[in-house]
Each structure stands twice: as structure tokens, then as C-alpha cells.
PDB file of N, CA and C in Angstrom:
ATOM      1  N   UNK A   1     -22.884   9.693  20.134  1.00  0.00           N
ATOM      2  CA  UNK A   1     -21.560  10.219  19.826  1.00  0.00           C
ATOM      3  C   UNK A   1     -21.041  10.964  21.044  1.00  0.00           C
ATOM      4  N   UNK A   2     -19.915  10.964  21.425  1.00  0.00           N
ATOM      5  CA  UNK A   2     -19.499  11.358  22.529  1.00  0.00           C
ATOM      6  C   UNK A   2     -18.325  12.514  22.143  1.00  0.00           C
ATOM      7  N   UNK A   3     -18.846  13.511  23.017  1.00  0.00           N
ATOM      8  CA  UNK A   3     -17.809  14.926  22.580  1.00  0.00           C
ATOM      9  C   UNK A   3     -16.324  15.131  22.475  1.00  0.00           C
ATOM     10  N   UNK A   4     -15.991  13.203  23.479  1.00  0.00           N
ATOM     11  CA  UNK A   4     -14.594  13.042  23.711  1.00  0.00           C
ATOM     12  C   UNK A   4     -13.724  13.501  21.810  1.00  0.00           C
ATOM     13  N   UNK A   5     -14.625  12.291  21.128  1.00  0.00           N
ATOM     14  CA  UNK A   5     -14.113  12.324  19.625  1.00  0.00           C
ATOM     15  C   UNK A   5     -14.228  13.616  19.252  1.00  0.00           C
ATOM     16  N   UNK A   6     -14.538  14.290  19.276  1.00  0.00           N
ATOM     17  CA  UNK A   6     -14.740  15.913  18.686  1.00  0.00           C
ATOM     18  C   UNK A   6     -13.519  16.049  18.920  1.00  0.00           C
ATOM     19  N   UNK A   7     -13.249  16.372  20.500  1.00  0.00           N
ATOM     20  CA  UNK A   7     -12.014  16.921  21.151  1.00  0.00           C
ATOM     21  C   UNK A   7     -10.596  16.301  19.860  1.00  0.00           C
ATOM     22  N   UNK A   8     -10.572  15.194  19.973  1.00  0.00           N
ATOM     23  CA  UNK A   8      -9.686  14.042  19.458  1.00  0.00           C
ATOM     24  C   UNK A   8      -9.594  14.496  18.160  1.00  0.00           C
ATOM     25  N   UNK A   9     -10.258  15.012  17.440  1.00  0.00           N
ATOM     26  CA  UNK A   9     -10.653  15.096  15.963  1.00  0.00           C
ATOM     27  C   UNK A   9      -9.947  16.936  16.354  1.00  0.00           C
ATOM     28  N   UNK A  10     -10.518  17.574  16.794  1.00  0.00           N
ATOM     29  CA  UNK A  10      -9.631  18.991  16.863  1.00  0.00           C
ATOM     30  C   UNK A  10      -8.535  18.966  17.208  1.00  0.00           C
ATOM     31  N   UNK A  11      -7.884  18.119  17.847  1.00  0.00           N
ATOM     32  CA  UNK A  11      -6.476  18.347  18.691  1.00  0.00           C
ATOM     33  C   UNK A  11      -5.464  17.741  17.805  1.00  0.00           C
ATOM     34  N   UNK A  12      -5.994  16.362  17.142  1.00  0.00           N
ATOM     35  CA  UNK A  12      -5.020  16.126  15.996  1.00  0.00           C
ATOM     36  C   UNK A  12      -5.458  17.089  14.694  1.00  0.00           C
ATOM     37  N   UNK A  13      -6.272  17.725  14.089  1.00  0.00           N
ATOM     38  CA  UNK A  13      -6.502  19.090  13.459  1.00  0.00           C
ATOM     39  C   UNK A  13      -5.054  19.791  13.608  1.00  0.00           C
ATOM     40  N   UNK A  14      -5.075  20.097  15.357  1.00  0.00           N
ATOM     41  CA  UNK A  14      -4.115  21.950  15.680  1.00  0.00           C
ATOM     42  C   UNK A  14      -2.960  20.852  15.253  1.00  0.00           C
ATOM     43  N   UNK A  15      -2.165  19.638  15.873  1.00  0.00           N
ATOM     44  CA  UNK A  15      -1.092  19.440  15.774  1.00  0.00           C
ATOM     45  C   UNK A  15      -0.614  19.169  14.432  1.00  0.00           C
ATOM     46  N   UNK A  16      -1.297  18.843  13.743  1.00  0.00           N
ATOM     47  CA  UNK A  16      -1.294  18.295  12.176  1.00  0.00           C
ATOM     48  C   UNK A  16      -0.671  20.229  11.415  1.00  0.00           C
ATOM     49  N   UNK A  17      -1.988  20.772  11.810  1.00  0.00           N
ATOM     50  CA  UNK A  17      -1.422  22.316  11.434  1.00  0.00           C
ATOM     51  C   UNK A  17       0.017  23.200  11.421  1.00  0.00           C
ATOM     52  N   UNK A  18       0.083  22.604  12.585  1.00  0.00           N
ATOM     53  CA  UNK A  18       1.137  22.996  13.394  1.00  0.00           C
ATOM     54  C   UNK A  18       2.244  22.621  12.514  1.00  0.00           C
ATOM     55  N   UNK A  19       2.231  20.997  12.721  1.00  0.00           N
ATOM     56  CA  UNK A  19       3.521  20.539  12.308  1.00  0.00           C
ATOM     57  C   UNK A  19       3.533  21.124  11.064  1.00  0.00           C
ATOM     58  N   UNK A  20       2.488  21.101  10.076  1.00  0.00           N
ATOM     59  CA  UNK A  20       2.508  21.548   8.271  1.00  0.00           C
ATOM     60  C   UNK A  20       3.119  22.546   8.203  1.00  0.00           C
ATOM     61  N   UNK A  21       2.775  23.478   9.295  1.00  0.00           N
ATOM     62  CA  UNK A  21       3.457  24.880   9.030  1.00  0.00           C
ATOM     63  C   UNK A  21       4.863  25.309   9.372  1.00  0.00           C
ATOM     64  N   UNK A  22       5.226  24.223  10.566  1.00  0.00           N
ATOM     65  CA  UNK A  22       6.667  24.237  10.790  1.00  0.00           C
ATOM     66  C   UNK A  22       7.623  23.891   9.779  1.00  0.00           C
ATOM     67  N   UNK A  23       6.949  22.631   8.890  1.00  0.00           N
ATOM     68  CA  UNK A  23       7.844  21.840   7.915  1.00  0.00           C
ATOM     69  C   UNK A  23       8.138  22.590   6.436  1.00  0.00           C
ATOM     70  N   UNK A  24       6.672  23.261   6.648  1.00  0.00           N
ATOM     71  CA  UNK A  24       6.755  24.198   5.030  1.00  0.00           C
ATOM     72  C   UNK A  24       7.859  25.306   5.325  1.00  0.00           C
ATOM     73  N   UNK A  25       7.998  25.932   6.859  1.00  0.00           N
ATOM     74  CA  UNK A  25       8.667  26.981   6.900  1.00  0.00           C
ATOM     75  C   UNK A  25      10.317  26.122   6.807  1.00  0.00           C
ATOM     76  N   UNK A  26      10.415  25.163   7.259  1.00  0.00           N
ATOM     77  CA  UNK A  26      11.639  25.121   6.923  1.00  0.00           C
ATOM     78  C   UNK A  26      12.210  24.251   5.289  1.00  0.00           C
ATOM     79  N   UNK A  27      10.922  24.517   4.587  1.00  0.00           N
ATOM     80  CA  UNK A  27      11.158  24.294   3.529  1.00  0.00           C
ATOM     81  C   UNK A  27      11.487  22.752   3.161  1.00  0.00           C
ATOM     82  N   UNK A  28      10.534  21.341   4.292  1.00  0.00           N
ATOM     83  CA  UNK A  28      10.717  20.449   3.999  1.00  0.00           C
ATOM     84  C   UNK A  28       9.111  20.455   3.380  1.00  0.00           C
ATOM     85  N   UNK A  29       8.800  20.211   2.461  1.00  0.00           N
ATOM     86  CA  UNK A  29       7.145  19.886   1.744  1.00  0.00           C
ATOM     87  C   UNK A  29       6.828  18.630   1.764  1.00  0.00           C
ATOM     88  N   UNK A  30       7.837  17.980   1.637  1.00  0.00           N
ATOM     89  CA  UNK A  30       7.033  16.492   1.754  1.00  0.00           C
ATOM     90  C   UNK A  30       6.853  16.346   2.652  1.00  0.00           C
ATOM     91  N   UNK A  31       7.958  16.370   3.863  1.00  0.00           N
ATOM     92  CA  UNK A  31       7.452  15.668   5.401  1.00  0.00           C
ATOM     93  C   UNK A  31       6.344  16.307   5.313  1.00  0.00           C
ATOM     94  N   UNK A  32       5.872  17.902   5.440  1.00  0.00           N
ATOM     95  CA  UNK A  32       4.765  18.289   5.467  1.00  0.00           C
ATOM     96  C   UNK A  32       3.393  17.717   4.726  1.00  0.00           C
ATOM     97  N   UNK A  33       3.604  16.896   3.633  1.00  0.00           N
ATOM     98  CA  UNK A  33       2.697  16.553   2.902  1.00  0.00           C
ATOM     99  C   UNK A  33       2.158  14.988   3.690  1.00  0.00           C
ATOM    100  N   UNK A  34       3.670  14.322   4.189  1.00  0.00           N
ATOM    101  CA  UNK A  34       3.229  13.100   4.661  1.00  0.00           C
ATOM    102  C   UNK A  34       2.573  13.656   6.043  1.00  0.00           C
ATOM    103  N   UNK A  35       3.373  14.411   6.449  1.00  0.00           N
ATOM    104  CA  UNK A  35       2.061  14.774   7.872  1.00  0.00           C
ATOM    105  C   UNK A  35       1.101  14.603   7.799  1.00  0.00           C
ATOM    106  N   UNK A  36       0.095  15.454   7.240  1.00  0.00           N
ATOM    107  CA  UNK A  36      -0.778  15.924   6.481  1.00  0.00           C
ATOM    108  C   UNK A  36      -1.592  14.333   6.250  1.00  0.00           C
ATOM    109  N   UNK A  37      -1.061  13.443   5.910  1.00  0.00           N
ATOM    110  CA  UNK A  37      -1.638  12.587   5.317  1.00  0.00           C
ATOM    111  C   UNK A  37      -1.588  11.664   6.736  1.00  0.00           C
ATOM    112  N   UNK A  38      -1.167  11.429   7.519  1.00  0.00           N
ATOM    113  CA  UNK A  38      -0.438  10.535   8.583  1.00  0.00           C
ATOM    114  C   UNK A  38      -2.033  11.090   9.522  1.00  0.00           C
ATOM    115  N   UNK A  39      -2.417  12.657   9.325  1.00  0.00           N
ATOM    116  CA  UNK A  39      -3.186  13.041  10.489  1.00  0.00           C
ATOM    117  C   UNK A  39      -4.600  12.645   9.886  1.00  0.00           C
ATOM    118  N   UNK A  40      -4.706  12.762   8.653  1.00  0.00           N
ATOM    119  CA  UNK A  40      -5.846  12.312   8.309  1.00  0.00           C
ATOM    120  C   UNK A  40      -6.097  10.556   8.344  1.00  0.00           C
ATOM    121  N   UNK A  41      -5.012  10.016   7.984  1.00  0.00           N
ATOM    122  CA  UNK A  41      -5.711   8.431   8.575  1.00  0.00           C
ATOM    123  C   UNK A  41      -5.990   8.468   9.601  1.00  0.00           C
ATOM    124  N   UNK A  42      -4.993   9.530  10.633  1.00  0.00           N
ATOM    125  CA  UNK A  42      -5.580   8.943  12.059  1.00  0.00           C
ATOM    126  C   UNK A  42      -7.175   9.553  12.415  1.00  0.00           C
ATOM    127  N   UNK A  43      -7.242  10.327  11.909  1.00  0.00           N
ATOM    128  CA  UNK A  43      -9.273  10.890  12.058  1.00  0.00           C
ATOM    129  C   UNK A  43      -9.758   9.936  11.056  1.00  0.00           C
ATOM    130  N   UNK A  44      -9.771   9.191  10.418  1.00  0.00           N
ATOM    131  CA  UNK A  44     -10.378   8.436   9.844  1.00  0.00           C
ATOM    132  C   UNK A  44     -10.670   7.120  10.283  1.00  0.00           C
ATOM    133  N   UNK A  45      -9.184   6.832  10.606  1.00  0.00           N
ATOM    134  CA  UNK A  45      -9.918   5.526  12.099  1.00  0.00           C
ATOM    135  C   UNK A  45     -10.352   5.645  12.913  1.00  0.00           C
ATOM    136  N   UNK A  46     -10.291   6.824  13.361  1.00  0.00           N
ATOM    137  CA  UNK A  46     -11.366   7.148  14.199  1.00  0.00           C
ATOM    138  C   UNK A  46     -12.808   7.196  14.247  1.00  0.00           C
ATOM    139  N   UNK A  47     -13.037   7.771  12.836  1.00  0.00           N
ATOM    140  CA  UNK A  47     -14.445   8.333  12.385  1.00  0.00           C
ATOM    141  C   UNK A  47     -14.837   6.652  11.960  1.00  0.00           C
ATOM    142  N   UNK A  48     -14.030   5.613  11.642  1.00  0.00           N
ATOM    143  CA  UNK A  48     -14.454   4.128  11.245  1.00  0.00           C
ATOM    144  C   UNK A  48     -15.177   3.539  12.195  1.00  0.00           C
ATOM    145  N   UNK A  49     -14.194   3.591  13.527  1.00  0.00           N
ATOM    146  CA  UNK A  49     -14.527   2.911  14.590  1.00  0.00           C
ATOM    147  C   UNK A  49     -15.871   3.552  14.897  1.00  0.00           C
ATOM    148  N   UNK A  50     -16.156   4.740  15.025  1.00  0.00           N
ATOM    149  CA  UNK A  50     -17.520   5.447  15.457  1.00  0.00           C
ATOM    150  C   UNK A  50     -19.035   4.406  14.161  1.00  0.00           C
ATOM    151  N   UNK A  51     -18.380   5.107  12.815  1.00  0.00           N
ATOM    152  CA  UNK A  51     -19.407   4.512  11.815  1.00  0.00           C
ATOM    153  C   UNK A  51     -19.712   2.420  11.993  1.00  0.00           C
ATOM    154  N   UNK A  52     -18.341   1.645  12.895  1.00  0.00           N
ATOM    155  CA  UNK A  52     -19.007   0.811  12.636  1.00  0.00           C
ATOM    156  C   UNK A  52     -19.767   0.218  13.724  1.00  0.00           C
ATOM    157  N   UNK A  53     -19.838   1.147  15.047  1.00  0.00           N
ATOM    158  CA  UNK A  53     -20.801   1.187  16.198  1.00  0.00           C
ATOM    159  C   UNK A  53     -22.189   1.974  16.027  1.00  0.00           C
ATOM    160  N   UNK A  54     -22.027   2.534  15.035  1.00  0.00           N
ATOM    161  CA  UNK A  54     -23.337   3.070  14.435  1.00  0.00           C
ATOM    162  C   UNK A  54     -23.840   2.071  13.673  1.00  0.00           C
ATOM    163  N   UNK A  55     -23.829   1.041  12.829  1.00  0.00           N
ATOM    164  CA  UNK A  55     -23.775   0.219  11.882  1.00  0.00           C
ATOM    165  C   UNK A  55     -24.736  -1.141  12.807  1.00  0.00           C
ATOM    166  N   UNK A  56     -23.969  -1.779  14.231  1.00  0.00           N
ATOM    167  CA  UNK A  56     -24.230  -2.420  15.089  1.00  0.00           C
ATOM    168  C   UNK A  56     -25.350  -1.865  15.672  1.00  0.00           C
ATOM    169  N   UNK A  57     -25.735  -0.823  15.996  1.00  0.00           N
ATOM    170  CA  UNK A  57     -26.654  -0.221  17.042  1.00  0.00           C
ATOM    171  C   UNK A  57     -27.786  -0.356  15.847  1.00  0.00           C
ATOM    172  N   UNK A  58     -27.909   0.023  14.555  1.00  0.00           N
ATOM    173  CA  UNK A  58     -28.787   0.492  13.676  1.00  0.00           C
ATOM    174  C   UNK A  58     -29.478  -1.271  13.260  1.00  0.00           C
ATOM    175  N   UNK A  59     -28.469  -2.501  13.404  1.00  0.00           N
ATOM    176  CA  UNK A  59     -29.040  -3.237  13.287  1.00  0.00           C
ATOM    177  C   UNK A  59     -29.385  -4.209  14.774  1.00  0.00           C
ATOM    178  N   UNK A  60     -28.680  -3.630  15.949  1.00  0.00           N
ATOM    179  CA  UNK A  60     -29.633  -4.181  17.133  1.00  0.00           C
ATOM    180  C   UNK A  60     -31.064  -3.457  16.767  1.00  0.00           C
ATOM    181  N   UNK A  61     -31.376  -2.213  16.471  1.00  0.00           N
ATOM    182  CA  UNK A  61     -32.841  -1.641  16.774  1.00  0.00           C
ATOM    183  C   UNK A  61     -33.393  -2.508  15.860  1.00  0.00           C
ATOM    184  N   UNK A  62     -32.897  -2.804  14.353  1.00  0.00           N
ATOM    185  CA  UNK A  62     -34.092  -3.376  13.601  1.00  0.00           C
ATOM    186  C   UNK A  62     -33.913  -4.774  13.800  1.00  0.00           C
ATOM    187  N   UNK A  63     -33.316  -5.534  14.200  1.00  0.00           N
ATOM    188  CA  UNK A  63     -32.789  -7.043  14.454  1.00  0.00           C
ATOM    189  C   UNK A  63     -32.535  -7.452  13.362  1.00  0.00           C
ATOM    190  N   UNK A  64     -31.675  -6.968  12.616  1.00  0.00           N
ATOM    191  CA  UNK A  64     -30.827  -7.626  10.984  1.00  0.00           C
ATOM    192  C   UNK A  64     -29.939  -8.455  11.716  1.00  0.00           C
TER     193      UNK A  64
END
């Protein structure tokens, strides 16, 4: 695992925050809600792409 994704995974975190808190203050909730949701797919394809190079490596070691 490489620390790059950490970084990647915190930085869309702060901006995701960010934006939630800008949108709630101006009293839009949904955009804020779709944010919210927009930042989590994007860490999730992320975290996919990682799980399915873990997946490959786990069956180069055993030769499945």
C-alpha cells in the first residue's frame, strides 16, 4: 500500500468537509448531502482499485 492513497483519501476527506460546511451554512442541504456522497464514491474507487490489486497479488503467491 502506498502512502500516496492515504494522502488522496485525506485530502478528498478536508475538501468534502469543507464543501459540507460551506453548503449547510448557506443553507443548501442537499448539494451538501450530494457532496457528501460524490466524495465518498470517489474513496471508494479508490479503495476498489487498491482491494482488486490485493486480490491479484494474493492469487499470484498461491497460483489460483
Amino acid at each position: 500500500m502506498d502512502i500516496d492513497l492515504i494522502f488522496k483519501i485525506a485530502g478528498t476527506g478536508i475538501i468534502v468537509a469543507v464543501l459540507n460546511l460551506v453548503l449547510k451554512r448557506a443553507e443548501r442541504e442537499e448539494q451538501a448531502m450530494m457532496t457528501t456522497l460524490a466524495g465518498l464514491i470517489v474513496v471508494l474507487m479508490l479503495i476498489i482499485e487498491e482491494i482488486g490489486q490485493l486480490f491479484d497479488t494474493v492469487k499470484a503467491v498461491f497460483g489460483l
